[in-house]
Protein backbone atom coordinates (compact mmCIF):
# COMPACT_ATOMS: atom_id res chain seq x y z
CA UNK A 1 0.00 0.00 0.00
CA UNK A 2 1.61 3.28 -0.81
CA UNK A 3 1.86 6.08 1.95
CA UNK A 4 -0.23 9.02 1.18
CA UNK A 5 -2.72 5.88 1.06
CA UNK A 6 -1.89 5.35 4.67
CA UNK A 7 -1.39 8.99 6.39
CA UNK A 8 -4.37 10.81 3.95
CA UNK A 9 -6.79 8.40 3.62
CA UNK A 10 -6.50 5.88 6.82
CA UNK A 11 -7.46 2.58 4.69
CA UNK A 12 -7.06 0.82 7.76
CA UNK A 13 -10.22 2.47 9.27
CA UNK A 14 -12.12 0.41 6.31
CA UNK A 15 -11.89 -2.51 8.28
CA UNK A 16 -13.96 -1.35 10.99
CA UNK A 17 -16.88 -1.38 9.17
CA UNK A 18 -17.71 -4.80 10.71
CA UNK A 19 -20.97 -4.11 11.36
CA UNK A 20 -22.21 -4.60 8.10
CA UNK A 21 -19.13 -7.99 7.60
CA UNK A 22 -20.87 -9.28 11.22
CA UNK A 23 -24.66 -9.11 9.72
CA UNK A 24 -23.77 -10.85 6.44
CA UNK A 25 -21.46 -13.25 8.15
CA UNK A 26 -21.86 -16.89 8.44
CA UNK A 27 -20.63 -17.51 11.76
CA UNK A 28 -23.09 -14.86 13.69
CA UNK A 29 -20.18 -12.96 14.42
CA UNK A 30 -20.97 -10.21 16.64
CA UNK A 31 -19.40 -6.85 16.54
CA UNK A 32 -17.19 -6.82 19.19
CA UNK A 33 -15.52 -10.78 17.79
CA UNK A 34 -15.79 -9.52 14.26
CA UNK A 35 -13.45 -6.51 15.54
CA UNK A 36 -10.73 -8.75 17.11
CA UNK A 37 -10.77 -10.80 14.01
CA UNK A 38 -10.08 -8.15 11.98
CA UNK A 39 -7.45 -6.65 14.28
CA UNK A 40 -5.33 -10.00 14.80
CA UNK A 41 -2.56 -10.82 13.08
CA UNK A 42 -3.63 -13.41 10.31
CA UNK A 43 -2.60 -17.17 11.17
CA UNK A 44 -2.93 -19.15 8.15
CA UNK A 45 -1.22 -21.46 5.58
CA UNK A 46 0.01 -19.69 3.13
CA UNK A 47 -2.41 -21.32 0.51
CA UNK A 48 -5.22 -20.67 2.07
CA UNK A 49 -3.89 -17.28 2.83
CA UNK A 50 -3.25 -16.46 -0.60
CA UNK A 51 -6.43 -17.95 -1.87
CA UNK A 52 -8.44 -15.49 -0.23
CA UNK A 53 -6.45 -12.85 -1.12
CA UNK A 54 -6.80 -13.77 -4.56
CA UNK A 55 -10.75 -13.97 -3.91
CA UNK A 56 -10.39 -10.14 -2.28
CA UNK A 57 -8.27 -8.55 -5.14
CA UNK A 58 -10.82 -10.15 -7.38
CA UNK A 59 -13.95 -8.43 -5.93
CA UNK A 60 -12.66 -5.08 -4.69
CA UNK A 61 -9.11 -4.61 -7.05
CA UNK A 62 -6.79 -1.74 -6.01
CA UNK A 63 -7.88 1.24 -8.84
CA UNK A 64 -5.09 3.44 -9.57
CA UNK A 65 -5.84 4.53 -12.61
CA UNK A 66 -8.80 6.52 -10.48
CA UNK A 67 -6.59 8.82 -8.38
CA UNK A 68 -5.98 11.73 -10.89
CA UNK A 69 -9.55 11.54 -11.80
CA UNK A 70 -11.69 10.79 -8.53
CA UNK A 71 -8.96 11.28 -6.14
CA UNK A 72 -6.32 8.76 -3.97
CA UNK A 73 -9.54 7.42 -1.89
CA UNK A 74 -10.50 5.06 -4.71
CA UNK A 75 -6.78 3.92 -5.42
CA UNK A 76 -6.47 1.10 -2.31
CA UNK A 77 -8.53 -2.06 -2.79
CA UNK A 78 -9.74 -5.32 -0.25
CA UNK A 79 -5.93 -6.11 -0.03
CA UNK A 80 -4.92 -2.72 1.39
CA UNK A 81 -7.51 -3.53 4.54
CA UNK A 82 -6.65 -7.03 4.80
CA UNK A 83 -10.15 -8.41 4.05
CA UNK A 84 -9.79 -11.99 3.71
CA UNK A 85 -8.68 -11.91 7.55
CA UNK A 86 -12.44 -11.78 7.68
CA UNK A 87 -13.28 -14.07 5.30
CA UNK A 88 -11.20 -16.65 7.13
CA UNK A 89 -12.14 -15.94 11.01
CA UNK A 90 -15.46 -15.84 9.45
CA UNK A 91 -15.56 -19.54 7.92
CA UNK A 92 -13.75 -21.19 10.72
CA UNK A 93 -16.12 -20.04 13.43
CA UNK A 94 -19.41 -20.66 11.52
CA UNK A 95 -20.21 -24.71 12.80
CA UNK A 96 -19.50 -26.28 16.12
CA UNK A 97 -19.38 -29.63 16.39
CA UNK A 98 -20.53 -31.00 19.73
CA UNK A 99 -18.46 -34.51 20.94
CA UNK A 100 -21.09 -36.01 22.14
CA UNK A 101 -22.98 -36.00 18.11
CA UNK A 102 -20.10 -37.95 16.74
CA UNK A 103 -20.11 -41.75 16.16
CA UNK A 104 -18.04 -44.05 15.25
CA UNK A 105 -20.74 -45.32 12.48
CA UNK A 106 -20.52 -44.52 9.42
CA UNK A 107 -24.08 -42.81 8.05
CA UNK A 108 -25.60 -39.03 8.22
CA UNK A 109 -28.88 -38.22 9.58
CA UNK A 110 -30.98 -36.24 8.04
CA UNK A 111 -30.12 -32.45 9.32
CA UNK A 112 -27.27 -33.36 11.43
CA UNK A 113 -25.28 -30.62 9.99
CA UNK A 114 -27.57 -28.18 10.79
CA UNK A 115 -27.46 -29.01 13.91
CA UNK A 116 -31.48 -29.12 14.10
CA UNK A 117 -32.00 -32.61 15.25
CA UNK A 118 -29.93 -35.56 14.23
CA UNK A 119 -28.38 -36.83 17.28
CA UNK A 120 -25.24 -38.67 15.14
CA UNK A 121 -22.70 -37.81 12.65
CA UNK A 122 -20.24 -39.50 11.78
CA UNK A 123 -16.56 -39.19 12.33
CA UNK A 124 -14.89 -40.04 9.24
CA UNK A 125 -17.15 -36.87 8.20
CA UNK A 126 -14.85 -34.19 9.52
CA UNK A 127 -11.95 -36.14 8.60
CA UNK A 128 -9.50 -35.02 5.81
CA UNK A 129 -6.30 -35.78 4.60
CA UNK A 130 -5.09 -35.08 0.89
CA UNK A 131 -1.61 -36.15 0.46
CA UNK A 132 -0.23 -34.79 -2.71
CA UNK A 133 3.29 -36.42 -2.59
CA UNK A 134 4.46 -40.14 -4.40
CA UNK A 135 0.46 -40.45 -6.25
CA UNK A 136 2.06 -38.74 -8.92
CA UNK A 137 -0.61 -35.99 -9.58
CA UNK A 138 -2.90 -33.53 -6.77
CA UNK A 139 -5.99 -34.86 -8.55
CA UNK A 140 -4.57 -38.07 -7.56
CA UNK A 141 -4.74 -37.38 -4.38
CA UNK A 142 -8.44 -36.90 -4.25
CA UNK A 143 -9.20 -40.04 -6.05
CA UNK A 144 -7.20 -41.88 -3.50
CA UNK A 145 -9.30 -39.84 -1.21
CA UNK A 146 -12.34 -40.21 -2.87
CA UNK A 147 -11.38 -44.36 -3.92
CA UNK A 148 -12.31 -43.78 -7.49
CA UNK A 149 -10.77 -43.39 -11.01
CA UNK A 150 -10.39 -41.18 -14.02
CA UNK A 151 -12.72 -43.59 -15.44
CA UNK A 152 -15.65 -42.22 -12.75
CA UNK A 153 -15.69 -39.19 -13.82
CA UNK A 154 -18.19 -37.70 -15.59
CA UNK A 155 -15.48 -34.96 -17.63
CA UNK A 156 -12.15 -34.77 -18.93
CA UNK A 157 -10.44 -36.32 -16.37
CA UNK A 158 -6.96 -35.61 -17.94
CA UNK A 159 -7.72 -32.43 -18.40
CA UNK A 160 -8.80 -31.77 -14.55
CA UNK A 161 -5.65 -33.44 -14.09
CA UNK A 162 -3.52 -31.65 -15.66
CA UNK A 163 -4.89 -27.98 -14.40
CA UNK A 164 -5.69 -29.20 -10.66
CA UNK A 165 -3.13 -27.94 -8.22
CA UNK A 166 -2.88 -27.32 -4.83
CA UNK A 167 0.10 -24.94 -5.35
CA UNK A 168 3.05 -25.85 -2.65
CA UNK A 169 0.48 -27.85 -0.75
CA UNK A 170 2.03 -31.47 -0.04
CA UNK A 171 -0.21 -32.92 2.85
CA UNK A 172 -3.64 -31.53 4.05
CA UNK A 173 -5.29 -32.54 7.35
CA UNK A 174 -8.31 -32.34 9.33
CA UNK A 175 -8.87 -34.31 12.17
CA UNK A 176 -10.32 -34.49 15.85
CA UNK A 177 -7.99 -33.71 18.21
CA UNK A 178 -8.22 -35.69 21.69
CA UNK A 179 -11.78 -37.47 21.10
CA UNK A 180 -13.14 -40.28 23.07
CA UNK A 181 -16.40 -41.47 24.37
CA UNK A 182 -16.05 -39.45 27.16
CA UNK A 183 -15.30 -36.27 25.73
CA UNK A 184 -18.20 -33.85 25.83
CA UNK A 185 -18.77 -30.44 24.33
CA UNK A 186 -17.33 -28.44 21.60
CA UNK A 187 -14.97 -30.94 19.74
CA UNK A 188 -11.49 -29.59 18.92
CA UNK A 189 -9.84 -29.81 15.29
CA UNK A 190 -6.08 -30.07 14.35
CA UNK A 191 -5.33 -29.04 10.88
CA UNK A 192 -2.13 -30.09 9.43
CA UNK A 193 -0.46 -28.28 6.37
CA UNK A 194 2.93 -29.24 5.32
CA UNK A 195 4.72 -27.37 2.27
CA UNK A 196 7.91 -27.96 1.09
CA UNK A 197 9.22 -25.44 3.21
CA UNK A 198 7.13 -25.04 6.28
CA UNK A 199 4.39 -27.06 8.45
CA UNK A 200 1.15 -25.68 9.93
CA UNK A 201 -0.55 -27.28 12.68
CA UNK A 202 -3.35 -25.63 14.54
CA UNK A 203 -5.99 -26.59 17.08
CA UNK A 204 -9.04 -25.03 16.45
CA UNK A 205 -12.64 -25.66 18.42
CA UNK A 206 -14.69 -24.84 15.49
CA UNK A 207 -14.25 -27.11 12.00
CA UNK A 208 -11.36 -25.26 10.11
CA UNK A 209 -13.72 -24.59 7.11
CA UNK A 210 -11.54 -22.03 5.72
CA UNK A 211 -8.77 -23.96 4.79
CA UNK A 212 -10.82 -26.63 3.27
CA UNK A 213 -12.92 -24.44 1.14
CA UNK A 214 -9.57 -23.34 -0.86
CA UNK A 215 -9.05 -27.15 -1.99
CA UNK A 216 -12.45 -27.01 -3.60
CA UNK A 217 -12.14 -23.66 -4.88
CA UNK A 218 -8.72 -25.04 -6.67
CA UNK A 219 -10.95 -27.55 -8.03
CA UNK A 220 -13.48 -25.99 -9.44
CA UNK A 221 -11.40 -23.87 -11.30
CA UNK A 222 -9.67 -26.71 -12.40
CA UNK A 223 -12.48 -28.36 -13.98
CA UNK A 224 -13.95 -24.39 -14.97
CA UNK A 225 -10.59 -24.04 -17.23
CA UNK A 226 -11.08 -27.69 -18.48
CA UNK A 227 -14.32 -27.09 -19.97
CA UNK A 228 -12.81 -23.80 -21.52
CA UNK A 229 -14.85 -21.56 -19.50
CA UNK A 230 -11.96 -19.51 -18.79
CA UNK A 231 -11.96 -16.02 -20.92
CA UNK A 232 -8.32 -14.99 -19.55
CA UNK A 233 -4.87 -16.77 -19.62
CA UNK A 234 -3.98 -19.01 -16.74
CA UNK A 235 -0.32 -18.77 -15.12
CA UNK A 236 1.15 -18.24 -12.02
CA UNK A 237 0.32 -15.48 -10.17
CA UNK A 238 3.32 -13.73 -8.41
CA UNK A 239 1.11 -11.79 -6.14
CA UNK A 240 -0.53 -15.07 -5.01
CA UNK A 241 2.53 -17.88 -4.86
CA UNK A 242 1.38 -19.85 -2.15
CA UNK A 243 -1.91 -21.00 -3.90
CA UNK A 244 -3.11 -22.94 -6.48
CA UNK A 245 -5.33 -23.11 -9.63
CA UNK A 246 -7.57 -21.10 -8.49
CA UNK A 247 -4.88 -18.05 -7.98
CA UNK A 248 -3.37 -18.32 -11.50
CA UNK A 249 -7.40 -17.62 -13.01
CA UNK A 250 -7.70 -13.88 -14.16
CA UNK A 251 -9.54 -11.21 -11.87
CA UNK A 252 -12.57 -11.82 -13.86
CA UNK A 253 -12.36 -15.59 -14.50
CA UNK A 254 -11.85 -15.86 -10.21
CA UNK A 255 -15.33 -14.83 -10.34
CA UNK A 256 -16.50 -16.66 -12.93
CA UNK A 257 -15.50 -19.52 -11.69
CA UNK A 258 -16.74 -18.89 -8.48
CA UNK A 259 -20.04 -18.54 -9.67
CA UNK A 260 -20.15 -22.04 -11.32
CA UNK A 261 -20.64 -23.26 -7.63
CA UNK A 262 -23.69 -21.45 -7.34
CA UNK A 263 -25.33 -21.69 -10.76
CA UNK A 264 -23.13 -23.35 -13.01
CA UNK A 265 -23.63 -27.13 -11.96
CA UNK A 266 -20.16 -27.09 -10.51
CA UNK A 267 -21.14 -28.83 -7.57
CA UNK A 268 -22.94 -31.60 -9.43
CA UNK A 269 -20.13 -32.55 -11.41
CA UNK A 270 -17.76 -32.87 -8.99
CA UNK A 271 -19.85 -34.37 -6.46
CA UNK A 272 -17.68 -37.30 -6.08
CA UNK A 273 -14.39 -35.29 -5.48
CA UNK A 274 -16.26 -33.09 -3.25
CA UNK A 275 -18.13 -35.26 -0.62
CA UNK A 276 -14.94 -36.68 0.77
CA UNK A 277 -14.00 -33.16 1.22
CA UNK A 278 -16.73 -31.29 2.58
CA UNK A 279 -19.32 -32.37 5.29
CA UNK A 280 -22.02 -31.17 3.33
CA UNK A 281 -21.44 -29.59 -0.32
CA UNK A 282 -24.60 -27.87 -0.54
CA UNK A 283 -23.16 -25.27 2.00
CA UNK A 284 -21.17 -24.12 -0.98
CA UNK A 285 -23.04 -21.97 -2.73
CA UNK A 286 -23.81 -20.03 0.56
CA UNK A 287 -20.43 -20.08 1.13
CA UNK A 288 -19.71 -17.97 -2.16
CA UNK A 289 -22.90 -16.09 -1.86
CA UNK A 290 -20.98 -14.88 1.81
CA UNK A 291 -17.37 -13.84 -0.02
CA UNK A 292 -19.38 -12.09 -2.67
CA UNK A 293 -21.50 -10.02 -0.30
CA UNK A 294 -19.12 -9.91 2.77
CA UNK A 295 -16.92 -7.86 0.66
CA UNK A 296 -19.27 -4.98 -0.44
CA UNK A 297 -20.36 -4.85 3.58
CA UNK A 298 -16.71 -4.40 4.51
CA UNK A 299 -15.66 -2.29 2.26
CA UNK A 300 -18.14 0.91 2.21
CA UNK A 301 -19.04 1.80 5.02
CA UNK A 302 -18.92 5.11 7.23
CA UNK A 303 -17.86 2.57 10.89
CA UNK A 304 -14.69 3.59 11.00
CA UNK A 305 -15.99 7.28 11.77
CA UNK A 306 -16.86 6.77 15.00
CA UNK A 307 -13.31 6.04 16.33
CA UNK A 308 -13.62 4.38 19.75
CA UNK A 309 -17.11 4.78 20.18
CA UNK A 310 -18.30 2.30 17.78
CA UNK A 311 -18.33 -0.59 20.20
CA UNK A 312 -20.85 1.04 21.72
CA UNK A 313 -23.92 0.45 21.47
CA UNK A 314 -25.88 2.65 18.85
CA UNK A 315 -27.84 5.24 20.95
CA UNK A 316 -23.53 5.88 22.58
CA UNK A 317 -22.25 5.97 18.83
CA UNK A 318 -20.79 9.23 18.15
CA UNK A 319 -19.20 10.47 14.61
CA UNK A 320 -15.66 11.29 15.89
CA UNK A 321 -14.54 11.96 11.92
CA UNK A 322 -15.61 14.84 10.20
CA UNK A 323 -17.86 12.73 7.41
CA UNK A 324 -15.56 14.68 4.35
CA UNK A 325 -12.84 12.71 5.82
CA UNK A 326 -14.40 9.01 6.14
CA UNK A 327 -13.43 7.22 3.13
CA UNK A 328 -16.62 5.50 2.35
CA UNK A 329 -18.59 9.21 2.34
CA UNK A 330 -15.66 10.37 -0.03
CA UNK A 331 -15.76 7.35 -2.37
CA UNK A 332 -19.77 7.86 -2.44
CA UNK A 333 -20.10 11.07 -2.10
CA UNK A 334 -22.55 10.55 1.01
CA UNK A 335 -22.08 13.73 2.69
CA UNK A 336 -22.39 12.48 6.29
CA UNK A 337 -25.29 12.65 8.38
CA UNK A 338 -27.97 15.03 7.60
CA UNK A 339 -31.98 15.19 8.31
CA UNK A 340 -33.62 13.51 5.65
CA UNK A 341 -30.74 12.20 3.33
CA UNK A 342 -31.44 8.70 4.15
CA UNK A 343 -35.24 9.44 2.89
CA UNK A 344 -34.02 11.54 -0.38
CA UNK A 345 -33.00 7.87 -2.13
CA UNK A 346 -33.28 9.20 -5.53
CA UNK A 347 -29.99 11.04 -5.92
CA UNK A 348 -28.68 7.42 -6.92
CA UNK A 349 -30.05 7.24 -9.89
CA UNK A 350 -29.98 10.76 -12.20
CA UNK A 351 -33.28 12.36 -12.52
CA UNK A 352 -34.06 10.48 -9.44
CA UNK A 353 -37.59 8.39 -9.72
CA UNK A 354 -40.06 8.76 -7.18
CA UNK A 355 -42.58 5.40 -5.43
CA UNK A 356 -45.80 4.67 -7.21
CA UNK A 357 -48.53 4.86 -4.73
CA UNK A 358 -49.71 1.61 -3.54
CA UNK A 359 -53.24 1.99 -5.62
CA UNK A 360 -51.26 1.97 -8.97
CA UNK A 361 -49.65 -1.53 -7.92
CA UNK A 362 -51.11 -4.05 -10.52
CA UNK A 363 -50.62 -6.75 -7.40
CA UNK A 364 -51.79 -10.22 -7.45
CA UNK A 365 -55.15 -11.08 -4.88
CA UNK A 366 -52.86 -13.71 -3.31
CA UNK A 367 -49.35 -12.39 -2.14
CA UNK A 368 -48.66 -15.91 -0.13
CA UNK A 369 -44.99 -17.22 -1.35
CA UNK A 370 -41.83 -18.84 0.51
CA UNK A 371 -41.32 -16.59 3.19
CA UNK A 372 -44.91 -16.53 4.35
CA UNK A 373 -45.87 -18.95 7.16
CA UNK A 374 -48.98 -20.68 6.58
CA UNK A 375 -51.96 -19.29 8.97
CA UNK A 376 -49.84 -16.23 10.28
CA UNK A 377 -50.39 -12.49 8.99
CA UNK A 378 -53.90 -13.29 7.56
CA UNK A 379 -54.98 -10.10 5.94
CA UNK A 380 -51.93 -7.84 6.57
């Protein structure tokens, strides 16, 4: 980050705006955890480290080619702040597994992983371990995981093959640490990441979902640039070297790819890599719906104003930055707090468009959908 980045615009203040990170985020966060998150220094491999600051620099790029035009507030991007600190905290702190729902048998009940009723999961669930060295290829590695072949796999296997990598990754693992029958509570993880040059082993009491979710991210942008979905050249990425395929994608083909989880069958066709990787795939798509929107939360916002009042709660809030000098208000042009702004909506669009009034609505006689609950709200 240059300086005048630093000492004019205080970019770190954008990180404080964890109010909107904490409402979008997957683990509950609260403001006050969501703060030390941010604030602590980042403990990570550096693949999964990388990975997310690949996913960052994708979704809010540093813009210099803005600073002679719109000034050095729109220069810094999610990088500058550190935002995939979040994104990590965030992912490992969203499930706890309780000791006493494991088993030693080897089936799922239905909603066990969302913790509504099942009273068993297994253990070989949230058990992981990827070993990329002497099978010869990574995507070996996950069919040794997996116990399948090229042959079961409904695309180009050779092609996966020969784009899938996990960067300097050499062995990946998840596992309970210290669990018996008589251990009760949250259950504690180890994760185990070996490079060539350096080893990571952590205890965590939540399921290190961060780390994990880089492997599949690899993947599918392994299998996006098999199918030619890629738009962009694909090469190592010098800003990124501790990750993997999913680094050496293009800004714009990151995102791409990242939306083939959600709507691009993704998920479907690499069910049989993924299960042995993830508890429960269909948390995926959430899971990219939450770096997407996380992002534009963090970023904007005016939190960072308030200085060391914005702990508090709102009614003790007080705007300790003159709102010219907030980055967010400067980016937007949102001159700060003033009677009736928040009501004068139209200035974001030119012309400005005003409400029709509810008699004009051509609305259907029955307005019961999804997010109605049968027998509740009657005629309101």
């Amino acid at each position: 980050m240059q300086e005048n980045d630093r000492s004019q615009i205080g970019r770190r203040g954008v990180v404080k705006g964890i109010g909107g990170l904490a409402a979008l985020s997957m683990s509950n966060a609260t403001f006050a955890t969501a703060q030390a998150a941010m604030d602590s220094p980042l403990q990570s491999d550096p693949h999964t480290a990388d990975t997310y600051r690949s996913i960052v620099d994708a979704i809010v790029p540093r813009t210099p080619q803005l600073e002679d035009e719109l000034g050095p507030e729109h220069v810094p991007g999610g990088i500058d702040v550190e935002l995939e600190k979040f994104l990590i905290w965030d992912f490992n702190h969203f499930q706890e597994i309780r000791a006493e729902m494991v088993t030693e048998k080897d089936f799922l009940l239905d909603n066990t992983l969302s913790g509504d009723s099942g009273p068993e999961m297994p253990r070989s669930l949230f058990e992981v371990t990827v070993d990329t060295t002497g099978l010869g290829s990574d995507l070996d590695a996950l069919l040794d995981l997996a116990d399948i072949s090229l042959l079961d796999l409904d695309l180009d296997g050779k092609a996966l093959e020969e784009h899938l990598t996990f960067g300097p990754i050499e062995r990946f693992e998840i596992g309970f640490a210290d669990l018996d029958d008589a251990t009760k509570g949250a259950a504690e993880f180890e994760l185990l990441v070996e490079t060539g040059n350096e080893t990571v082993h952590r205890v965590l009491q939540n399921y290190p979902y961060a780390a994990l979710f880089t492997l599949v991210f690899d993947l599918a942008a392994a299998e996006f640039v098999a199918l030619g979905k890629n738009e962009g050249p694909v090469s190592p990425n010098e800003q990124f070297p501790g990750g993997g395929t999913f680094t050496r994608l293009s800004r714009e083909d990151r995102l791409r790819c990242l939306w083939t989880i959600i709507d691009g069958g993704a998920i479907d066709t690499l069910d049989d890599l993924l299960s042995p990787l993830v508890p429960d795939a269909g948390i995926l798509k959430y899971v990219v719906m939450a770096v997407n929107g996380l992002h534009g939360f963090g970023y904007y916002t005016e939190w960072s104003g308030y200085g060391n009042t914005k702990m508090n709660t709102p009614n003790e809030r007080e705007m300790q930055t003159e709102p010219g000098e907030v980055q967010s208000h400067q980016q937007s042009g949102y001159p700060g707090p003033v009677p009736g702004h928040a009501a004068d909506w139209r200035h974001a669009v030119p012309g400005g468009f005003a409400d029709p009034k509810a008699k004009n609505l051509n609305l259907p006689d029955d307005l019961t959908g999804d997010d109605v609950i049968d027998g509740i709200g009657g005629d309101t």
